[in-house]
Protein backbone atom coordinates (compact mmCIF):
# COMPACT_ATOMS: atom_id res chain seq x y z
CA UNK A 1 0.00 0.00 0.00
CA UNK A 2 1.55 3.21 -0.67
CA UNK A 3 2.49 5.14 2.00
CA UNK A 4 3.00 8.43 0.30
CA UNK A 5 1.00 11.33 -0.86
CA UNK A 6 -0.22 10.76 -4.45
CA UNK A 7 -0.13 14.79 -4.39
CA UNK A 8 3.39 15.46 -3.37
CA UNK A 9 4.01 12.84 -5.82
CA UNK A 10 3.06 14.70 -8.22
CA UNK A 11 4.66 17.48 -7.73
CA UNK A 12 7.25 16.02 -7.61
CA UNK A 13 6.86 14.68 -11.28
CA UNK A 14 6.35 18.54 -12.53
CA UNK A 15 9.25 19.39 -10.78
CA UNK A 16 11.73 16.71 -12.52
CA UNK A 17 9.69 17.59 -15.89
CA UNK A 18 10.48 21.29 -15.78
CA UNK A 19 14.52 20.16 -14.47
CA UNK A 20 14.92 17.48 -17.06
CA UNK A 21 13.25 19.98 -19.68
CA UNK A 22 15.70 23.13 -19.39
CA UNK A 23 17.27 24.15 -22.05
CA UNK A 24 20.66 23.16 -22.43
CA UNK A 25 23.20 25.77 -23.55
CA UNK A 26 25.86 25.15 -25.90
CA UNK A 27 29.17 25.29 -25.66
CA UNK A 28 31.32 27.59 -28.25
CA UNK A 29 33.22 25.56 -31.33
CA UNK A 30 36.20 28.19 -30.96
CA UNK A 31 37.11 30.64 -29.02
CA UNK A 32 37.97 31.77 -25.30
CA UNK A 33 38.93 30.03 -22.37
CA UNK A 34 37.65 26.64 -21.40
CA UNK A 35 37.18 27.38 -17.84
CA UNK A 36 35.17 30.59 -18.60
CA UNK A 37 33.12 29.10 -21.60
CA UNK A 38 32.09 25.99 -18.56
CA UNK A 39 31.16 28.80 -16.21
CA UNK A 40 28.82 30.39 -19.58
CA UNK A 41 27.48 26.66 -19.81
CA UNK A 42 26.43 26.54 -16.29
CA UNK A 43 24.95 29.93 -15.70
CA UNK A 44 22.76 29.13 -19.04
CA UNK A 45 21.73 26.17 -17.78
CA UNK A 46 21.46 26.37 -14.04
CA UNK A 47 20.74 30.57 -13.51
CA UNK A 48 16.84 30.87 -12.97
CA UNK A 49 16.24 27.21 -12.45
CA UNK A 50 14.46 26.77 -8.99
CA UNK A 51 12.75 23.47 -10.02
CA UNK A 52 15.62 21.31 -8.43
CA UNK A 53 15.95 23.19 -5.13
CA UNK A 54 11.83 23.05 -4.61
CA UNK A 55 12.27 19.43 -5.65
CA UNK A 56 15.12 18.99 -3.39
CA UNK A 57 13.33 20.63 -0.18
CA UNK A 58 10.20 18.34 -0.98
CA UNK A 59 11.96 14.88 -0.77
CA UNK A 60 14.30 16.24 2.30
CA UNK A 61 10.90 17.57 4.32
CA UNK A 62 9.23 13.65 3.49
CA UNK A 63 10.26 11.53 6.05
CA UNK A 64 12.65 8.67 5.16
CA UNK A 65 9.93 5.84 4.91
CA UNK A 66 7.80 8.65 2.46
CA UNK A 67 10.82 9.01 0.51
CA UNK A 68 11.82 5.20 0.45
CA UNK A 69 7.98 5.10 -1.20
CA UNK A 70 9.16 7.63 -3.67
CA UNK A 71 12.54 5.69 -4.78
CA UNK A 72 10.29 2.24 -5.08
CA UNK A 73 7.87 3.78 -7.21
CA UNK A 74 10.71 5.05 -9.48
CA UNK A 75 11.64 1.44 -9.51
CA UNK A 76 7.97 0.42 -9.81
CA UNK A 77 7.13 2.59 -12.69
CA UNK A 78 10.60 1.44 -14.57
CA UNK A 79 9.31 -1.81 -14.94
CA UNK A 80 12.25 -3.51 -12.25
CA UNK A 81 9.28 -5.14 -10.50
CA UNK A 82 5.69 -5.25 -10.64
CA UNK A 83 3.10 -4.16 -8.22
CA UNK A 84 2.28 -7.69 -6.30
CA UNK A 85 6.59 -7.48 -4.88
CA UNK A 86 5.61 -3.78 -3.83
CA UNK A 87 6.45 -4.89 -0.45
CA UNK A 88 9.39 -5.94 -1.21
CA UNK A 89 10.56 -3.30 -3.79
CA UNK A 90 9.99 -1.01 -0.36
CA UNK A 91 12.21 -3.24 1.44
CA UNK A 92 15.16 -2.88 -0.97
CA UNK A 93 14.57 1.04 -0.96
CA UNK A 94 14.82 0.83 2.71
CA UNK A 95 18.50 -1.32 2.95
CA UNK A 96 19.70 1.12 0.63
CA UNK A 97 18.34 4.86 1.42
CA UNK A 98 21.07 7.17 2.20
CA UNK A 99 19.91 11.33 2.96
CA UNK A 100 20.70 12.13 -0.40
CA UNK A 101 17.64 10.69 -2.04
CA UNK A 102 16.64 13.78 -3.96
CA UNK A 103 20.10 13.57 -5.98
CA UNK A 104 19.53 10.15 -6.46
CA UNK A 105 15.95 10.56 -7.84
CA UNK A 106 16.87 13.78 -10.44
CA UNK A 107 19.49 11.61 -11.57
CA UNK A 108 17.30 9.58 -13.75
CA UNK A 109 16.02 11.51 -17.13
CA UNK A 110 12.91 9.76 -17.17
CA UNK A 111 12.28 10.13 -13.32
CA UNK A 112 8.80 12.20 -14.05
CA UNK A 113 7.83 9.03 -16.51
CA UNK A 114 8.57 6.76 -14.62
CA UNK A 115 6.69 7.92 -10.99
CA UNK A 116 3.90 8.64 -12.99
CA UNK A 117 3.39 5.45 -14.27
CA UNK A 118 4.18 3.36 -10.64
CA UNK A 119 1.47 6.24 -9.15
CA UNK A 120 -0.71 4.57 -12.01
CA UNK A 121 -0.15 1.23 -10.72
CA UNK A 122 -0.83 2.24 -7.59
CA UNK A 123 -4.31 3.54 -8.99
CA UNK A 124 -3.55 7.12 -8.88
CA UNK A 125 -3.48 9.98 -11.42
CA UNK A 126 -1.86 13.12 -11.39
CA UNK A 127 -4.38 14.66 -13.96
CA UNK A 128 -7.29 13.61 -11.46
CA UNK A 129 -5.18 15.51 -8.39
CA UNK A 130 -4.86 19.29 -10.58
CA UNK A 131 -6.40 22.02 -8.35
CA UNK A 132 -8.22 24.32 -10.62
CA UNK A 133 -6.34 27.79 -11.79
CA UNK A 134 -2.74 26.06 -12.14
């Protein structure tokens, strides 16, 4: 049974979809210096992107069960198991949680795909969870 809010889920999932969605800057063919054309790169890419940090204080305020839920529903939703070893697929995200879970999470590319589709396993849509005006 899953232990987590379907909500916060889902927030979650338009948080990694706006992260995994910047646009990525590219870097020069010729020119200037390396280590100033990396720090171009990164401001371009990183400089009004708040997405990770609100995604970052979201999993660090759940509680480590809540965001053991989270990681197995990754897992769940990647097609590693299927819903009847949910118990245990929360088991393995237990033995190996560490406090950097939201890293470990925004690490995957397809994170927001794949938690959507264990939340739909689980019976739960984002679409259905919308509050009206956003």
């Amino acid at each position: 049974m899953l232990q987590v809010n379907p909500e916060t889920v889902c927030r979650l999932i338009e948080l990694a979809q706006s992260y995994h969605a910047r646009e990525q800057a590219g870097m020069p063919e010729e020119g200037g210096n390396a280590g100033d054309d990396w720090t171009q790169e990164m401001l371009a890419d990183h400089g009004d992107d708040t997405s990770y940090l609100e995604f970052e204080t979201i999993v660090k305020d759940l509680e480590p069960d809540q965001q053991q839920q989270v990681v197995a529903l990754l897992w769940l939703g990647r097609g590693d198991y299927t819903l009847e070893e949910w118990d245990g697929i929360v088991k393995q995200a237990q033995d190996e949680w560490t406090p950097e879970t939201a890293q470990y999470l925004i690490d995957h590319p397809l994170l927001a795909d794949e938690l959507r589709e264990g939340l739909e396993l689980h019976g739960h849509k984002c679409e259905e969870m919308s509050t009206i005006g956003t």
